[in-house]
C-alpha atoms as a PDB file:
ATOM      1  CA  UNK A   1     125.495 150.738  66.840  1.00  0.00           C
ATOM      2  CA  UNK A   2     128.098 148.782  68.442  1.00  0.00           C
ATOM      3  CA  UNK A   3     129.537 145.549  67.415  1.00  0.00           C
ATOM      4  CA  UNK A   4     129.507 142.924  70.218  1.00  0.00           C
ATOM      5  CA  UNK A   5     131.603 140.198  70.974  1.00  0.00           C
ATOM      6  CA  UNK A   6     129.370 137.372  71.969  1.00  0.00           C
ATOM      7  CA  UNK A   7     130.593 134.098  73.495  1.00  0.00           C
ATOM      8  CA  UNK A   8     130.673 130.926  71.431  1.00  0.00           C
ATOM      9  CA  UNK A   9     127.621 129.900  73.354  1.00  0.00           C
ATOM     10  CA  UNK A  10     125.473 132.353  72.877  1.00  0.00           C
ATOM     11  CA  UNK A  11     126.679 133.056  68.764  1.00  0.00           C
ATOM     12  CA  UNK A  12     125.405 129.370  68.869  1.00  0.00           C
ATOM     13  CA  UNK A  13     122.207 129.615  70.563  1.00  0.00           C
ATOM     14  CA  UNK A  14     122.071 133.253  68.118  1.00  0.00           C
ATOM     15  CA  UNK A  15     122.451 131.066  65.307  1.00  0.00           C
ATOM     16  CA  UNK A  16     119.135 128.858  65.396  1.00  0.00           C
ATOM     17  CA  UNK A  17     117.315 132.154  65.618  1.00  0.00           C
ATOM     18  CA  UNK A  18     114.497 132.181  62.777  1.00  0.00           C
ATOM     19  CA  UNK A  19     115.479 134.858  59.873  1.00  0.00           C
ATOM     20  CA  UNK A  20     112.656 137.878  60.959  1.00  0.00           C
ATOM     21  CA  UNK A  21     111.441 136.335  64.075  1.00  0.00           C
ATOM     22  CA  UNK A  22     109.970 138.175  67.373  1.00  0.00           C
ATOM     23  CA  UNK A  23     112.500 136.734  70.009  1.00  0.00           C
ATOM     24  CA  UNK A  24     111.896 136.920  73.424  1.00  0.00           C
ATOM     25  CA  UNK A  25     115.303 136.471  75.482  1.00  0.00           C
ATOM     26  CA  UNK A  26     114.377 135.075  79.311  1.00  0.00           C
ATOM     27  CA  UNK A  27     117.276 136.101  81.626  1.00  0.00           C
ATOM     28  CA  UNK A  28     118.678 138.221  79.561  1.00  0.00           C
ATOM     29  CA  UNK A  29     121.524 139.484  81.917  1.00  0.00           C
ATOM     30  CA  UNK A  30     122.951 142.189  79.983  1.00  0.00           C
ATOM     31  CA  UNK A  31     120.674 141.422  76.723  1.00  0.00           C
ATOM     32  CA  UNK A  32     123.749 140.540  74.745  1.00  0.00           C
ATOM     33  CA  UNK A  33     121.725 137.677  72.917  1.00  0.00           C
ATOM     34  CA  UNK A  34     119.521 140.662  71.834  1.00  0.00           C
ATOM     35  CA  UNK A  35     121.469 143.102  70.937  1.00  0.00           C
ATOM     36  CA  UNK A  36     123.239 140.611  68.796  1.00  0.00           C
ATOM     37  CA  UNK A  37     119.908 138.776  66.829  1.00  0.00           C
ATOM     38  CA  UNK A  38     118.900 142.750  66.106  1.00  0.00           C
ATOM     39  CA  UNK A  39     122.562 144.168  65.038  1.00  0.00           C
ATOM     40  CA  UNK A  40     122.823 141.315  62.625  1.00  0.00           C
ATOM     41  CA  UNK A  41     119.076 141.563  61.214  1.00  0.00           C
ATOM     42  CA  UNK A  42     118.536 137.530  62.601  1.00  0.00           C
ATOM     43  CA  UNK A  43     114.995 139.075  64.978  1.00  0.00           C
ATOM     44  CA  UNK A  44     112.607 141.916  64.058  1.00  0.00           C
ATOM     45  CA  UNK A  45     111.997 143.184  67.162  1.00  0.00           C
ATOM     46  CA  UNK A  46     113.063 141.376  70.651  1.00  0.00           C
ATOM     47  CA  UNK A  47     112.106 141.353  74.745  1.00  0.00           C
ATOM     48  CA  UNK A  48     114.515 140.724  77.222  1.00  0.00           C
ATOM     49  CA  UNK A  49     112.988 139.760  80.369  1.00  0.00           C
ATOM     50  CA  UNK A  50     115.073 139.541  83.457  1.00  0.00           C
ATOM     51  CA  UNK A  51     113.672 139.318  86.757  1.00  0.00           C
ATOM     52  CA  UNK A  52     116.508 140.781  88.945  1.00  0.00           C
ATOM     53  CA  UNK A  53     116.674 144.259  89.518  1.00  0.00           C
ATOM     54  CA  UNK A  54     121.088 144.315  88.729  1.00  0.00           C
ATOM     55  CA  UNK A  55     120.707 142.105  85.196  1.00  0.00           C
ATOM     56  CA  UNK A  56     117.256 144.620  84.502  1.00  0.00           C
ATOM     57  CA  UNK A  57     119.521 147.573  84.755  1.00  0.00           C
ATOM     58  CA  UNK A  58     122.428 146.080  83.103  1.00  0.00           C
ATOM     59  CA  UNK A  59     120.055 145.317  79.566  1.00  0.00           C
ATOM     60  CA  UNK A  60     118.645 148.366  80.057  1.00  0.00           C
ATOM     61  CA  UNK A  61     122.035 149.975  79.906  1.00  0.00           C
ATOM     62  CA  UNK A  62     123.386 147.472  76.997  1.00  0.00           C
ATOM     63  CA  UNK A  63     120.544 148.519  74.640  1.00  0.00           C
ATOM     64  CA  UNK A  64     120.679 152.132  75.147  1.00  0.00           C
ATOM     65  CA  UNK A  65     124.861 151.535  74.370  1.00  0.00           C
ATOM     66  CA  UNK A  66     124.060 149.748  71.523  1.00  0.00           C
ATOM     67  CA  UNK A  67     120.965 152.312  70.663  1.00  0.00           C
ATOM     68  CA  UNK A  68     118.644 149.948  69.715  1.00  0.00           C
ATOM     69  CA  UNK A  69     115.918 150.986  72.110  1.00  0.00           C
ATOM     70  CA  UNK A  70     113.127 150.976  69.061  1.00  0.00           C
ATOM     71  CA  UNK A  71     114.248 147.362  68.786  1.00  0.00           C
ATOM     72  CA  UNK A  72     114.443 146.174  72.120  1.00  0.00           C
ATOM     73  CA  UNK A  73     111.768 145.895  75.232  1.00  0.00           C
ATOM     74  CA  UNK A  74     113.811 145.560  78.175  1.00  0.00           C
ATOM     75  CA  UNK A  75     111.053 143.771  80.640  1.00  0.00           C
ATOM     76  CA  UNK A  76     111.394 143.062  84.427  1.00  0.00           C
ATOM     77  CA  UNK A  77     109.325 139.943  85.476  1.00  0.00           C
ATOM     78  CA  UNK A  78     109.162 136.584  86.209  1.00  0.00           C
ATOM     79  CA  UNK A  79     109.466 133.907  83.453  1.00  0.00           C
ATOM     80  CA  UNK A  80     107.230 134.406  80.465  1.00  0.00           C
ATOM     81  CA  UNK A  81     105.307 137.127  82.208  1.00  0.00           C
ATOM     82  CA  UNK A  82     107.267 139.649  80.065  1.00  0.00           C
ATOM     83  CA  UNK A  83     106.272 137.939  76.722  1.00  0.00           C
ATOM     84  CA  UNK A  84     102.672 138.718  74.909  1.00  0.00           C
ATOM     85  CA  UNK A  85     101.469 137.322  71.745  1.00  0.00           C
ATOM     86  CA  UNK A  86     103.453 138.277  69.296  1.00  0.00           C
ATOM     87  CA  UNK A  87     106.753 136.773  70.454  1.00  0.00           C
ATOM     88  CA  UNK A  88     107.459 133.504  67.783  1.00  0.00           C
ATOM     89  CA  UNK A  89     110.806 132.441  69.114  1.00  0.00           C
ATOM     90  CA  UNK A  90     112.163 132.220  72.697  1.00  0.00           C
ATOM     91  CA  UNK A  91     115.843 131.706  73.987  1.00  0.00           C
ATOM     92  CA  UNK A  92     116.488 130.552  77.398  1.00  0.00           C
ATOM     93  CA  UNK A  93     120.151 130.343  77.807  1.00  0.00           C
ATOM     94  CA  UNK A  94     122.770 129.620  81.043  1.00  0.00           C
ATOM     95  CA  UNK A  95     120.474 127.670  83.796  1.00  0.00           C
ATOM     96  CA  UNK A  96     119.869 124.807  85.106  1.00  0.00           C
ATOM     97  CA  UNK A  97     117.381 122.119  83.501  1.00  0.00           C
ATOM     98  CA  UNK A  98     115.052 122.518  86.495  1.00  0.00           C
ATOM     99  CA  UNK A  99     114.591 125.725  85.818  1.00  0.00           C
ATOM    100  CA  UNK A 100     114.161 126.222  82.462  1.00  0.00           C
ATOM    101  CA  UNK A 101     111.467 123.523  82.639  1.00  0.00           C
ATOM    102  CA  UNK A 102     110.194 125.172  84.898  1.00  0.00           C
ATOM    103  CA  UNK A 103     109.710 128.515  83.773  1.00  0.00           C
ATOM    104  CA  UNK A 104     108.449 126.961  80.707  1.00  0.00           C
ATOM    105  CA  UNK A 105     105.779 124.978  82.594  1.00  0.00           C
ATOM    106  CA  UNK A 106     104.581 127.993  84.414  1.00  0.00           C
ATOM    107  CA  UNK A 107     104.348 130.330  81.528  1.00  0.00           C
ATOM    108  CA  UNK A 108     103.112 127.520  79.113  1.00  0.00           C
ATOM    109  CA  UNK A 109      99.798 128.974  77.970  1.00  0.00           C
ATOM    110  CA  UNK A 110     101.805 132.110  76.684  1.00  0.00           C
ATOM    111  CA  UNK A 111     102.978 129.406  74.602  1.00  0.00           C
ATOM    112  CA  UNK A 112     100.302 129.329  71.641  1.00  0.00           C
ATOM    113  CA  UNK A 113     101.762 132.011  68.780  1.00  0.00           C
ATOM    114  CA  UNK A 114     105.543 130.468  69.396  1.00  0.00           C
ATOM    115  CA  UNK A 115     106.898 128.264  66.587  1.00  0.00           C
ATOM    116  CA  UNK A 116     110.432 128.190  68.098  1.00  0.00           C
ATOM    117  CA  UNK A 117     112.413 127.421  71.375  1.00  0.00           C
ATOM    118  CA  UNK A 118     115.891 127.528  71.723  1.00  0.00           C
ATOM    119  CA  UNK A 119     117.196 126.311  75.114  1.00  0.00           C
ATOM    120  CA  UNK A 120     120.720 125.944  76.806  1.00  0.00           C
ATOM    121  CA  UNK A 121     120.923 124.318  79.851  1.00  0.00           C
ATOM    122  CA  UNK A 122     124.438 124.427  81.740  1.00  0.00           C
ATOM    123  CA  UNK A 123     123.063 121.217  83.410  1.00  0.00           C
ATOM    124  CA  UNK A 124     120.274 118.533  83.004  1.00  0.00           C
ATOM    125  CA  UNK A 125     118.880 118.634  79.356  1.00  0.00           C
ATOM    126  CA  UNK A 126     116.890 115.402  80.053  1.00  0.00           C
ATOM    127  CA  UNK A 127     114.428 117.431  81.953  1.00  0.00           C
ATOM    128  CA  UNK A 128     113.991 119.624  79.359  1.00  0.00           C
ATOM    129  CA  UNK A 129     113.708 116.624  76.998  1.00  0.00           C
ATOM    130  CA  UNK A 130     110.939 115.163  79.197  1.00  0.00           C
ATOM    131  CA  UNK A 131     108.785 118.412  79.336  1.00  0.00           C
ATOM    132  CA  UNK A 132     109.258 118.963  75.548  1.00  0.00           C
ATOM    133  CA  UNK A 133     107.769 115.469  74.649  1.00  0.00           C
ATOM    134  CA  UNK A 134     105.057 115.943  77.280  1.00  0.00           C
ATOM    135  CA  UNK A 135     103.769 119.267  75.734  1.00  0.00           C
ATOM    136  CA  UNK A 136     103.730 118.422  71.764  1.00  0.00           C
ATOM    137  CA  UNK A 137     107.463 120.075  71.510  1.00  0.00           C
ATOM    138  CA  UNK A 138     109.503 118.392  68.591  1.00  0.00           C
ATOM    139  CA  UNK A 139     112.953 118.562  69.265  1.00  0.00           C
ATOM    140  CA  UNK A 140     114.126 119.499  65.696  1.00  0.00           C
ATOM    141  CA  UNK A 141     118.254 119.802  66.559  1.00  0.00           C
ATOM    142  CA  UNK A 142     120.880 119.548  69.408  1.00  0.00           C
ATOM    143  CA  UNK A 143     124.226 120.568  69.447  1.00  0.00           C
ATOM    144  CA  UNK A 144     127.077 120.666  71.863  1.00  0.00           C
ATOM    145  CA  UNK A 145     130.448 122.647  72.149  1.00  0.00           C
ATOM    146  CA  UNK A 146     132.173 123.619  74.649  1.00  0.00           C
ATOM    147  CA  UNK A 147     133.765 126.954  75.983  1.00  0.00           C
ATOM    148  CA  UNK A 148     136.425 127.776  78.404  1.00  0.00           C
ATOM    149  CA  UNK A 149     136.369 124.060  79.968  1.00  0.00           C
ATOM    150  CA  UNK A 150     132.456 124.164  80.392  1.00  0.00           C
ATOM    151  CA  UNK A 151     130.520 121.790  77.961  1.00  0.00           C
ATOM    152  CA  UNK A 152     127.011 123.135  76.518  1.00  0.00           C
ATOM    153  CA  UNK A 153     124.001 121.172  74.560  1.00  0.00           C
ATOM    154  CA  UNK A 154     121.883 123.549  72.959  1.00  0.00           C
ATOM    155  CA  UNK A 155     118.244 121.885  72.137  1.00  0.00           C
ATOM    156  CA  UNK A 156     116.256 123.573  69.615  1.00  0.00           C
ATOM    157  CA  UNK A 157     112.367 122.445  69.469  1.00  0.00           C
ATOM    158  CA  UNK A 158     109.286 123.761  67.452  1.00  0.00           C
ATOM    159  CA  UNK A 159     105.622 122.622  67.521  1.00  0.00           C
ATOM    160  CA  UNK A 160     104.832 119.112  66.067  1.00  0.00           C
ATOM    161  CA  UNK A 161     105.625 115.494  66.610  1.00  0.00           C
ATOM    162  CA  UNK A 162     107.301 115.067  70.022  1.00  0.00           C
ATOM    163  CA  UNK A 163     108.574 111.033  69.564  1.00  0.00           C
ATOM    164  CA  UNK A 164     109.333 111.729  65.924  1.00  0.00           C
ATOM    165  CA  UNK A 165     113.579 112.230  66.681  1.00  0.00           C
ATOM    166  CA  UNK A 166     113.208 109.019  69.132  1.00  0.00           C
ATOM    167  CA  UNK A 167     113.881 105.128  68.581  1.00  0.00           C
ATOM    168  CA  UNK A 168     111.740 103.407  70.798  1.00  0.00           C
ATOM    169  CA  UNK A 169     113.965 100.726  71.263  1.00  0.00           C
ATOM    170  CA  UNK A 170     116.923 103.274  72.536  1.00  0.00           C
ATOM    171  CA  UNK A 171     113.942 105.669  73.891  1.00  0.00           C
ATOM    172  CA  UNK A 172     115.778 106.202  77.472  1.00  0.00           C
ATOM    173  CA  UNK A 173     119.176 106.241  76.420  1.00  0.00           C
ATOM    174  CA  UNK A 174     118.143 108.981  74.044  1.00  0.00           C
ATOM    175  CA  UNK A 175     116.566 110.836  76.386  1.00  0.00           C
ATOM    176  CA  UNK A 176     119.578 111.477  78.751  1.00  0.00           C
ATOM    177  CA  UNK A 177     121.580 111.596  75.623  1.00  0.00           C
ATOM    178  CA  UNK A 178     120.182 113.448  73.054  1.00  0.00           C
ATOM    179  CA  UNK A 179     118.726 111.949  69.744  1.00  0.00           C
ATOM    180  CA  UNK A 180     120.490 113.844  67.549  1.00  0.00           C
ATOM    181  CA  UNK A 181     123.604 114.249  69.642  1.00  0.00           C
ATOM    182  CA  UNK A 182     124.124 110.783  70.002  1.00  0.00           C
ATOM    183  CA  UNK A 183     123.945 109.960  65.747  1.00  0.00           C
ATOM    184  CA  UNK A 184     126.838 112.421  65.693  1.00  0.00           C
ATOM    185  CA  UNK A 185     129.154 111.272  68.595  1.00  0.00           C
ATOM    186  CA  UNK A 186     131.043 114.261  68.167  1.00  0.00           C
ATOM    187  CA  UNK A 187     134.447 114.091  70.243  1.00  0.00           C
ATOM    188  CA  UNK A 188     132.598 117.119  72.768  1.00  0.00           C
ATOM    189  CA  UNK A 189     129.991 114.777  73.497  1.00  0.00           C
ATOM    190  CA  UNK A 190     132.285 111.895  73.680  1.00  0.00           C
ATOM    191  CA  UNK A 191     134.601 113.370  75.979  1.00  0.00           C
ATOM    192  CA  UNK A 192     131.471 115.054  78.574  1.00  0.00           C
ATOM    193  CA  UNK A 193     129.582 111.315  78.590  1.00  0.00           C
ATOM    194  CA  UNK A 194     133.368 109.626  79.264  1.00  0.00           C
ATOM    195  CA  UNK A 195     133.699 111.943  82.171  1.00  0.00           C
ATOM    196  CA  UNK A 196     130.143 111.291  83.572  1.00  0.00           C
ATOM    197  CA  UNK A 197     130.993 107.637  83.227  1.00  0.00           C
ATOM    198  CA  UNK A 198     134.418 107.951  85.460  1.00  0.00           C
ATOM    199  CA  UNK A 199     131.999 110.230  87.690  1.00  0.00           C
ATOM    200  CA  UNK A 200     129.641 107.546  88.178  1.00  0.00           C
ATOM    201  CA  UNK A 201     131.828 104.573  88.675  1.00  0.00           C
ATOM    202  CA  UNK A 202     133.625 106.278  91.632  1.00  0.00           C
ATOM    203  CA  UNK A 203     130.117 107.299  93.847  1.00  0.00           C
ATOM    204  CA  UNK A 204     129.251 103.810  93.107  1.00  0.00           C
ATOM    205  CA  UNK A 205     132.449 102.412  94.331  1.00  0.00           C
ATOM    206  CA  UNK A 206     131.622 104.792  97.627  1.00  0.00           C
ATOM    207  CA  UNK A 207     128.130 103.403  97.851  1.00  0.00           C
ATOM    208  CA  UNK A 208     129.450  99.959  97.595  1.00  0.00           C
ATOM    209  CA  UNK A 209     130.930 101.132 101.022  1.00  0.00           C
ATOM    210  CA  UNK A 210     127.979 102.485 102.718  1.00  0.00           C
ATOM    211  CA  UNK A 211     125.611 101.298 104.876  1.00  0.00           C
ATOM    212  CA  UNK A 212     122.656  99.257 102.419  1.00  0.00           C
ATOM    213  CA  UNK A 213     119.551 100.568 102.895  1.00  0.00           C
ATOM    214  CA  UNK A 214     116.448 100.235 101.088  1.00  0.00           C
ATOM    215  CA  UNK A 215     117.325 104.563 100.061  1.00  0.00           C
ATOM    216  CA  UNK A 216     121.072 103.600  99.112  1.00  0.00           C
ATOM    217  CA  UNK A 217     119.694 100.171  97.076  1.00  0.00           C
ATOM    218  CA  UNK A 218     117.161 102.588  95.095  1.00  0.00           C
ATOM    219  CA  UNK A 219     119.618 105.138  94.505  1.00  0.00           C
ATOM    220  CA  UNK A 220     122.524 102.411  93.101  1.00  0.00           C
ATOM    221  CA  UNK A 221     120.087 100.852  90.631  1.00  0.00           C
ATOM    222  CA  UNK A 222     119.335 104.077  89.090  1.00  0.00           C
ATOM    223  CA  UNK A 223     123.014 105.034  88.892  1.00  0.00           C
ATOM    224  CA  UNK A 224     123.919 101.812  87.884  1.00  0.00           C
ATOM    225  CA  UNK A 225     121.038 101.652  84.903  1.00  0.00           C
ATOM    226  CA  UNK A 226     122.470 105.192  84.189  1.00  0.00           C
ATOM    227  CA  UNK A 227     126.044 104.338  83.601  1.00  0.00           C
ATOM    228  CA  UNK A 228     124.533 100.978  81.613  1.00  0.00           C
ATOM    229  CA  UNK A 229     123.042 103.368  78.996  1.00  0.00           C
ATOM    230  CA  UNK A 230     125.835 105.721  79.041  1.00  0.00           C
ATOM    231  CA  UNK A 231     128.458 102.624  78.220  1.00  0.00           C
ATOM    232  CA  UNK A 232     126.235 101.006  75.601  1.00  0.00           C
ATOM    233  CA  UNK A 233     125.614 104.885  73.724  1.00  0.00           C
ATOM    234  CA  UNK A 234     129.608 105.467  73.786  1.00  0.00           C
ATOM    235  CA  UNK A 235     130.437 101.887  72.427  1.00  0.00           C
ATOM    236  CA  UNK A 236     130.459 101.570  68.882  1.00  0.00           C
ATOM    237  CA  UNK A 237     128.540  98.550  68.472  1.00  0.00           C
END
């Protein structure tokens, strides 16, 4: 078997993997997350899904290279479609927030035997965080790095109490935020928040300038109330 060289964001997402666990890996692209939670004895057995007929052929490929193909299903279809019961942990790694929720949402009742997600959005984790809550998810831990000037958060979540890592009285600013990320303030997750503040401050400077409709009023107080929370999480008080 061949040793792979995983990025730092996937060894991370690899690393929340349950010891023994029956992984399913959605958008697998090459099924490097895998190949990797099999070579190192982290899953039992794993599916990659992909839905694309380049990134099916490309994990296909990969786990033949690696010659784990009693390990590894290599699946082509859309979402969760590729998963069946006795899947416990899924990883869904490298898109958007939207998406992940949504693939999620339409593949939920596959959902029953799985005791473990692991999800890394590149953007928009507070949708995630939303649909978690709504659908008895406890987020259990978050983390955040960042990799060749892109910053990741990482949300891991397992059956239970969905409000038990929230403070009602900070509910919404943990929700864009992250519960956990925010009790660390880690200098990553000070320096992607400071540059989403800048961000903001400069299209509200613009709108300031633009014509004020009822659309462009709406659409300031939500930025506005956005920047609010992101100024009072990064202050120390």
């Amino acid at each position: 078997m061949n040793e792979l060289n995983l990025s730092k964001r996937l060894k991370t997402v690899a690393s929340f993997i349950p010891k023994g666990a029956v992984l399913a890996d959605i958008g697998s692209d090459h099924a490097y997350l895998p190949c990797y939670a099999i070579i190192h004895k982290t899953a039992s057995f794993a599916i990659a899904g992909e839905v694309s007929e380049g990134p099916f052929s490309s994990a296909l490929n990969q786990v033949r290279e690696c010659e784990l193909d009693d390990f590894i299903s290599v699946r082509k279809g859309d979402g969760l479609e590729v998963i069946n019961s006795s899947v416990t942990c899924i990883t869904v790694a490298g898109m958007g927030g939207e998406l992940i929720k949504s693939i999620l949402e339409n593949g939920k009742e596959k959902l029953t035997n799985v005791k473990t997600l692991i999800l890394q959005p590149n953007i928009h984790a507070i949708i995630i965080r939303k649909w978690l809550l709504n659908q008895g998810w406890e987020l259990k831990n978050e983390v955040i790095i960042e990799e060749d000037g892109k910053i990741y958060e990482i949300l891991v979540a397992e059956k239970g109490d969905s409000y038990e890592p929230y403070n009602p009285s900070i509910f919404e600013e943990q929700l864009l935020l992250g519960p956990f990320l925010m009790a660390k303030k880690e200098p990553v997750f000070m320096k992607k928040w400071l540059l989403e503040q800048d961000h903001l401050e400069k299209v509200l400077k613009q709108m300031e300038m633009a014509k004020q409709d009822e659309k462009n009023k709406k659409k300031k107080l939500e930025l506005t109330n956005k920047l609010t929370m992101i100024k009072g999480a990064l202050s120390d008080e």
